[in-house]
Protein backbone atom coordinates (compact mmCIF):
# COMPACT_ATOMS: atom_id res chain seq x y z
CA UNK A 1 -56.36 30.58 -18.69
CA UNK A 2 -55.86 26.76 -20.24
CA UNK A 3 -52.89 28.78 -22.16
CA UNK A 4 -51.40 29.52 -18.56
CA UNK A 5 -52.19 26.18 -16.93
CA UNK A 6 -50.72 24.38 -19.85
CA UNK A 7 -47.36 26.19 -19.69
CA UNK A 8 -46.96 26.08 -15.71
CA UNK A 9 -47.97 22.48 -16.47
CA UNK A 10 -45.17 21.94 -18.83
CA UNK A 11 -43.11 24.14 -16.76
CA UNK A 12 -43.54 21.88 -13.58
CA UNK A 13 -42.70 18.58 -15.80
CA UNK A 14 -39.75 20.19 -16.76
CA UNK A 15 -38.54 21.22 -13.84
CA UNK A 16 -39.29 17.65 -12.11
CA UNK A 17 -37.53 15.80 -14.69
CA UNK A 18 -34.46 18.09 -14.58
CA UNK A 19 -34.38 17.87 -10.40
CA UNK A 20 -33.47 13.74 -11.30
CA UNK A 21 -30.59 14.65 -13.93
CA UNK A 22 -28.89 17.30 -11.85
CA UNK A 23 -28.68 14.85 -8.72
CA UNK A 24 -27.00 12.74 -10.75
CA UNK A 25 -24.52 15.24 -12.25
CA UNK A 26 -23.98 15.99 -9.06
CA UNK A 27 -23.02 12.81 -7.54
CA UNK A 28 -20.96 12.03 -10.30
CA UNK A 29 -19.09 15.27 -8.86
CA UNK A 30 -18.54 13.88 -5.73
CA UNK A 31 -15.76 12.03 -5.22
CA UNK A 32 -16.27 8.19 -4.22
CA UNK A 33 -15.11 7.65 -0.99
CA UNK A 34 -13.49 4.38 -0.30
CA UNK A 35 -15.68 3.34 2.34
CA UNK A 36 -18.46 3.49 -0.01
CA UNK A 37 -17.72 1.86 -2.80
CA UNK A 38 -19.87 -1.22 -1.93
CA UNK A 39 -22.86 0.66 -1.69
CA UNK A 40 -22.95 2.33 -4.93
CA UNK A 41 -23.99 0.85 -8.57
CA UNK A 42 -20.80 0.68 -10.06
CA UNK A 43 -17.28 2.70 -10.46
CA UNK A 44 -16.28 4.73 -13.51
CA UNK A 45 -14.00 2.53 -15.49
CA UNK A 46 -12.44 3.32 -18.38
CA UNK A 47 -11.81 1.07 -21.07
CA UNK A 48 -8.32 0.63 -22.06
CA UNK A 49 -5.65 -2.13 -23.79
CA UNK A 50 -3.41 -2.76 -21.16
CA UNK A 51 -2.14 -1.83 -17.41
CA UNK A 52 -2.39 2.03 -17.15
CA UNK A 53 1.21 4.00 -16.37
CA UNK A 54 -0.28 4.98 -13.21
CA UNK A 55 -0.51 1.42 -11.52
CA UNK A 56 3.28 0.19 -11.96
CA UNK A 57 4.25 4.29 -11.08
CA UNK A 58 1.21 6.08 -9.12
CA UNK A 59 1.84 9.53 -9.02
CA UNK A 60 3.28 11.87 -6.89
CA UNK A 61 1.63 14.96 -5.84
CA UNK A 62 2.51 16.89 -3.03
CA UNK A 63 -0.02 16.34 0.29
CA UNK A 64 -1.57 13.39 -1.47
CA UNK A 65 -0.84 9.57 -0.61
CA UNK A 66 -1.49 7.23 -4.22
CA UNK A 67 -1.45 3.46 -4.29
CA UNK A 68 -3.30 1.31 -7.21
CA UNK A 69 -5.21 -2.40 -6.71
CA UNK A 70 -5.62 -4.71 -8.97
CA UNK A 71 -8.17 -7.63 -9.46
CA UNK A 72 -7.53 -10.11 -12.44
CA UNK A 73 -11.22 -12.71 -13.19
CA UNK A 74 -11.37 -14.63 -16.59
CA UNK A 75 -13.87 -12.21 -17.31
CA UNK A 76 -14.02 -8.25 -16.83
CA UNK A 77 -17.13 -7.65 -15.48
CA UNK A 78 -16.24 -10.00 -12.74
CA UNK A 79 -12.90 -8.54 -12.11
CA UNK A 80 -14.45 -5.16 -11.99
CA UNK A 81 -16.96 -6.47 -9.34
CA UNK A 82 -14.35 -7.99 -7.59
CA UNK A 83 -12.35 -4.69 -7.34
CA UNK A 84 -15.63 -2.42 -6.34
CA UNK A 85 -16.44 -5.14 -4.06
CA UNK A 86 -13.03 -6.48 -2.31
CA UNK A 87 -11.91 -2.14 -2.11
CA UNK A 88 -11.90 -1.86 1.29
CA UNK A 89 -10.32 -5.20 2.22
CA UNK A 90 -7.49 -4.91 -0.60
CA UNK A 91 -6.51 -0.84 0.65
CA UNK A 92 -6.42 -2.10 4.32
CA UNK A 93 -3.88 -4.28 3.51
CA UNK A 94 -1.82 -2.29 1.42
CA UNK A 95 -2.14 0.18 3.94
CA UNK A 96 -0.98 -2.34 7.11
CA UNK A 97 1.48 -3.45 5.16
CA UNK A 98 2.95 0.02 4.21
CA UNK A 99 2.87 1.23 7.42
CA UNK A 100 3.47 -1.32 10.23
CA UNK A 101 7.13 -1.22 9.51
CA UNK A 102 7.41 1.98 10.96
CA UNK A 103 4.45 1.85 13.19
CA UNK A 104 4.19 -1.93 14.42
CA UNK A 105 0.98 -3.71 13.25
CA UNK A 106 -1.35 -2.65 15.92
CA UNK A 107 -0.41 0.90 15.61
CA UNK A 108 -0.91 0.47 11.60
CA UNK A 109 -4.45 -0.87 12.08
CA UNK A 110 -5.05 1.67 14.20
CA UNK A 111 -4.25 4.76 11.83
CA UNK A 112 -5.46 2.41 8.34
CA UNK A 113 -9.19 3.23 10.17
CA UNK A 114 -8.68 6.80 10.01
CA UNK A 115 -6.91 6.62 6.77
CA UNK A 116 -9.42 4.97 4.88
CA UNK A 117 -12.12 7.14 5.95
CA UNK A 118 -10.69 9.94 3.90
CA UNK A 119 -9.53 7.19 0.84
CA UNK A 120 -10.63 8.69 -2.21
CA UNK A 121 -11.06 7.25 -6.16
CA UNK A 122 -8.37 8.79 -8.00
CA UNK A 123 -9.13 6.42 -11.09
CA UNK A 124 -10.43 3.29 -12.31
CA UNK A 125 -9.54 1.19 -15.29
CA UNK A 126 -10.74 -2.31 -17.36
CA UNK A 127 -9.20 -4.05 -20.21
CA UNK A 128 -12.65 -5.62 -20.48
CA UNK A 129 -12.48 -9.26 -21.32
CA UNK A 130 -9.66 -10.47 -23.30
CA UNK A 131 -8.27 -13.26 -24.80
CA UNK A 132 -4.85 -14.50 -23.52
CA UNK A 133 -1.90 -14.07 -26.17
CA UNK A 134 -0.92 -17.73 -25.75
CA UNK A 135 -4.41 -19.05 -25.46
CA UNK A 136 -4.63 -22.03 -27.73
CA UNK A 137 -8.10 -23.17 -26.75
CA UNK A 138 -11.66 -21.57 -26.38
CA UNK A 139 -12.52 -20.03 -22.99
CA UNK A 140 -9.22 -18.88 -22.17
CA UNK A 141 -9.61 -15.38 -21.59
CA UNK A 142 -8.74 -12.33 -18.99
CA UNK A 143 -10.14 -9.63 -17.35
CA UNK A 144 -7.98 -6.84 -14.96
CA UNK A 145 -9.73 -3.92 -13.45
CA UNK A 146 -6.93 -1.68 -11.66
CA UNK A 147 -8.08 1.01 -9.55
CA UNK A 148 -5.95 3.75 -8.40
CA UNK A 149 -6.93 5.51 -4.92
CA UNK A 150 -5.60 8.45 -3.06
CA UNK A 151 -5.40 10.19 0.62
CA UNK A 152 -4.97 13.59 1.55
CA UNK A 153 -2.36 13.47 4.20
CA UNK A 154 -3.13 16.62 5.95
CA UNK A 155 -6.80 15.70 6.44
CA UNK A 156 -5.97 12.23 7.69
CA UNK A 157 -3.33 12.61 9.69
CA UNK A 158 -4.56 15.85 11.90
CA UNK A 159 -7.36 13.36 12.98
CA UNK A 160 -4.21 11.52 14.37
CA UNK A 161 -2.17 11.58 18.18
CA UNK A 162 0.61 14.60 18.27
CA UNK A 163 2.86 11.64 18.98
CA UNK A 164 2.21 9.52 15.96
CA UNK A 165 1.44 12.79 12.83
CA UNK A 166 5.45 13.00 12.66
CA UNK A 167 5.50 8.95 11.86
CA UNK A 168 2.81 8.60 9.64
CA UNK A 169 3.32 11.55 7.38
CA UNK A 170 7.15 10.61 6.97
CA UNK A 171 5.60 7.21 6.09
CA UNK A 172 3.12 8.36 3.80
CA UNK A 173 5.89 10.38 1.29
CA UNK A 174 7.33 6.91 0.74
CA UNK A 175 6.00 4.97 -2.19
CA UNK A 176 4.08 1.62 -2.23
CA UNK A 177 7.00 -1.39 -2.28
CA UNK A 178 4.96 -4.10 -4.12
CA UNK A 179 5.81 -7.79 -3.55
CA UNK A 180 7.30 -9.07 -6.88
CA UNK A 181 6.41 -12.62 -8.01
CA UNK A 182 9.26 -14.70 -7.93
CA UNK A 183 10.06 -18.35 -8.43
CA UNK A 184 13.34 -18.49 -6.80
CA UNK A 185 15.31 -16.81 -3.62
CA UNK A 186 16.71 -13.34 -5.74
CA UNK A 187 20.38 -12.22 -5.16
CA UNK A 188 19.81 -9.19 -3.87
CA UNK A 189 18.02 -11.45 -0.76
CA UNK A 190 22.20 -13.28 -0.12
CA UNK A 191 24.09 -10.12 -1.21
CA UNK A 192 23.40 -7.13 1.23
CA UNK A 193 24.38 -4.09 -0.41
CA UNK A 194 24.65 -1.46 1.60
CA UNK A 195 23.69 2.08 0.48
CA UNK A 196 25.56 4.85 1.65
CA UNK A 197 23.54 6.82 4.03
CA UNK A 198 21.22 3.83 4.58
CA UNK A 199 21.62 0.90 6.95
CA UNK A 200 19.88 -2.35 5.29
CA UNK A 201 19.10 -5.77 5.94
CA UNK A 202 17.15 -8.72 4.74
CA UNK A 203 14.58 -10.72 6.37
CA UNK A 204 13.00 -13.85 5.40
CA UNK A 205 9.74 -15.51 6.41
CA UNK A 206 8.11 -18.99 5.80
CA UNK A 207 4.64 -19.81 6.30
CA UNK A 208 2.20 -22.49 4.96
CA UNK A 209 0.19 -19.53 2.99
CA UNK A 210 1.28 -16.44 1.15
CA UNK A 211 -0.88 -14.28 2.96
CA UNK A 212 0.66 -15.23 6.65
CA UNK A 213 4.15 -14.99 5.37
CA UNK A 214 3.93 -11.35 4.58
CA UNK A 215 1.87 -10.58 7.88
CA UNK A 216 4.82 -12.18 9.79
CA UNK A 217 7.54 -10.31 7.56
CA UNK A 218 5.98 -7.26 9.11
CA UNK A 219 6.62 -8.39 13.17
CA UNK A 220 9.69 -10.55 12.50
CA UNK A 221 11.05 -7.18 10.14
CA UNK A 222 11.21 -4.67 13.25
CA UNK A 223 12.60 -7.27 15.86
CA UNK A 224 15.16 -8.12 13.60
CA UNK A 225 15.79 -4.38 13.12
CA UNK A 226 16.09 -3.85 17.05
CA UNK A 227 18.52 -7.26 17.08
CA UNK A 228 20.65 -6.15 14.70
CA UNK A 229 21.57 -2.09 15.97
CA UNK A 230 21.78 -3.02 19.38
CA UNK A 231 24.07 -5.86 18.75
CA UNK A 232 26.03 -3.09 16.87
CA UNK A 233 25.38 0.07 18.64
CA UNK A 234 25.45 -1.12 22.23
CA UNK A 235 29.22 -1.77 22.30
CA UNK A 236 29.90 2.03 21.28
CA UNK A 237 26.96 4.03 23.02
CA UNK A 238 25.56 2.02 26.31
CA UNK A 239 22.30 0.96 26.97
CA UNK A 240 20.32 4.08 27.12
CA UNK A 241 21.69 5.96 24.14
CA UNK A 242 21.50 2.38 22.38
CA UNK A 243 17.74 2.52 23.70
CA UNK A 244 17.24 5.92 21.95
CA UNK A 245 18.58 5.41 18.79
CA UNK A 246 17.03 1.98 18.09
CA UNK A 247 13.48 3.78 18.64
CA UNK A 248 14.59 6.37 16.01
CA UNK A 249 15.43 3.56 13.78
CA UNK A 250 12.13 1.53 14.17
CA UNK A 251 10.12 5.03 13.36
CA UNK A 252 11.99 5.32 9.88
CA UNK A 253 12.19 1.55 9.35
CA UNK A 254 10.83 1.00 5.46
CA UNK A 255 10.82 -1.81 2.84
CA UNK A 256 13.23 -1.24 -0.08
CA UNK A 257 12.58 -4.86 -1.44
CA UNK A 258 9.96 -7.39 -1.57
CA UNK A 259 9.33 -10.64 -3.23
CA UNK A 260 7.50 -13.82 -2.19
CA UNK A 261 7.62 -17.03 -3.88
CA UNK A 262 5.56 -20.40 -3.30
CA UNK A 263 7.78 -23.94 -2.79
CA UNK A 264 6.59 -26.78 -3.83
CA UNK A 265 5.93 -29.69 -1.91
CA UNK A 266 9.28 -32.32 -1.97
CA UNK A 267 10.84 -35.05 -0.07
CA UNK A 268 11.71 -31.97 2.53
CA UNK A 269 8.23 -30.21 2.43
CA UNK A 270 5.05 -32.55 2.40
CA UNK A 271 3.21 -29.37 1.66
CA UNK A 272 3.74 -26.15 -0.71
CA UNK A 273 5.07 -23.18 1.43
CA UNK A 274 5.26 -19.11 0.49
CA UNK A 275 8.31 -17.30 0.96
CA UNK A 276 8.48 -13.55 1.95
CA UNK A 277 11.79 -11.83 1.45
CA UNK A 278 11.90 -8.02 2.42
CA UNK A 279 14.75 -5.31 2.26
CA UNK A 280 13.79 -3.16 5.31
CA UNK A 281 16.34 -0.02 4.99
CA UNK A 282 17.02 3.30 7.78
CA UNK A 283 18.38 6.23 7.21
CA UNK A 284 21.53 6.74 9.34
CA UNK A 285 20.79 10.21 9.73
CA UNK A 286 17.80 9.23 11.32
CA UNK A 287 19.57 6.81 14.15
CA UNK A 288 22.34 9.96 14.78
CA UNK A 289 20.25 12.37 15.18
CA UNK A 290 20.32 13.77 18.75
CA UNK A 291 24.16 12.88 19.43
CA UNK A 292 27.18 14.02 19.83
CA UNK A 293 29.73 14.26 17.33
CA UNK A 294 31.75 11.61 19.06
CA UNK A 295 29.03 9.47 19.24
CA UNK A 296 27.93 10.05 15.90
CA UNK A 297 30.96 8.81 14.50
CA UNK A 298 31.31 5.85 16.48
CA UNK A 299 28.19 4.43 15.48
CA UNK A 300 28.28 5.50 11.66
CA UNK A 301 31.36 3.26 11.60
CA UNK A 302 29.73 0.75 13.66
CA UNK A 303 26.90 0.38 10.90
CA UNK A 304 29.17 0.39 8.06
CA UNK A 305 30.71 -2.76 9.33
């Protein structure tokens, strides 16, 4: 009988302390969830040398929506805090700043809730803290945690308005266009090259911080988009097929281009200013669609002008 208590005894232990280990395998299983990334220890980094492939080129796989974060500390542990912490607020903006070109801003915040709610950890990497190559001194180190997320479009967007699925999912096969660090106004921003198949244009924005000059980029982007067709397409088509076609054009309207830049106060600027300079392209075949063949050809030579 002690032989029998003493083995369901062991037996019990064991099966306690296994209960423990098993949760934990299988919430390692799970996939982290966007939303609750600042409720959980830590994320999964892995330890590498430098920026991972997948944040300058996330990857493309079909019904799933990648885009990659980055937060840079002198230190890694407190860029990897930064990044667990900070999640939610860095995706939204990616997000709203992805979408609301095609969308408008309040319709982007609008489908970034949904969105997020199904925002899943795809990967996480640290390079750990690291000196800096051209560090002469002590205490001059680095520390980048990047973070690589993705959405499954069908599950988001069915949670969406008929109307706006159509938008969002054509939005969502586009890549992320990153703003590029510049310290002067590039070329391409004076020299307009248009693609074939694609009208384009550039807008600029100035604002007293970096973050309010790439919010406004997004507004002043689709008015100058309407401005621009209907100064060309109204002489060809009228008002109401003018009407029609600018609509199409704002629902495919995309960056190609972006770069921001900070100025410097001078004798012209008492304070420093930011810069945002965006390449918004639309397909042509997009603006046609619905017309006539007349029509069409009217306003394809309108926009190659």
């Amino acid at each position: 009988m002690k032989a029998t208590a003493l083995l369901f005894s062991s037996l019990s232990f064991v099966l306690l302390a296994a209960a423990p280990a098993a949760q934990e395998q299988e919430q390692k299983r799970k996939p982290v969830r966007l939303l609750d990334v600042r409720t959980i220890p830590g994320l999964p980094w892995q330890l590498v040398e430098q920026q991972p492939d997948w944040f300058a080129q996330p990857p493309k796989v079909a019904g799933q929506f990648h885009f990659a974060l980055v937060r840079r500390s002198n230190q890694g542990v407190l860029a990897e805090g930064r990044a667990a912490q900070l999640a939610e607020k860095d995706a939204r903006r990616v997000l709203v700043e992805h979408l609301a070109p095609a969308l408008g801003v309040a319709d982007a915040d609008a489908v970034v809730d949904v969105l997020c709610r199904h925002t899943v950890l795809a990967a996480a990497a640290t390079t750990g803290t690291r000196k800096i190559a051209e560090a002469r001194g002590p205490g001059q180190t680095i520390g980048e945690a990047f973070v690589l997320w993705r959405v499954p479009v069908r599950d988001a967007v069915c949670e969406l308005d008929a109307g706006m699925q159509g938008r969002v999912e054509r939005a969502l096969l586009q890549p992320v266009v990153g703003w590029q660090d510049v310290q002067e106004r590039p070329k391409w921003a004076d020299e307009v090259e248009q693609v074939d198949g694609r009208f384009a244009f550039v807008s600029v924005c100035e604002d007293l911080r970096e973050f309010d000059a790439r919010l406004l980029s997004l507004t002043r982007g689709r008015e100058e988009a309407k401005t621009l067709l209907r100064a060309r397409l109204l002489p060809v088509l009228g008002e109401e097929l003018t009407a029609a076609c600018v609509e199409r054009a704002l629902a495919r309207l995309m960056p190609a281009r972006r770069a921001v830049w900070m100025q410097a106060p001078d004798r012209l600027r008492r304070r420093r200013t930011w810069t945002a300079i965006v390449r918004y392209e639309v397909p042509i075949s997009a603006i046609v669609r619905d017309l006539d063949d007349e029509a069409r050809t009217k306003v394809e030579a309108a926009l190659k002008d």
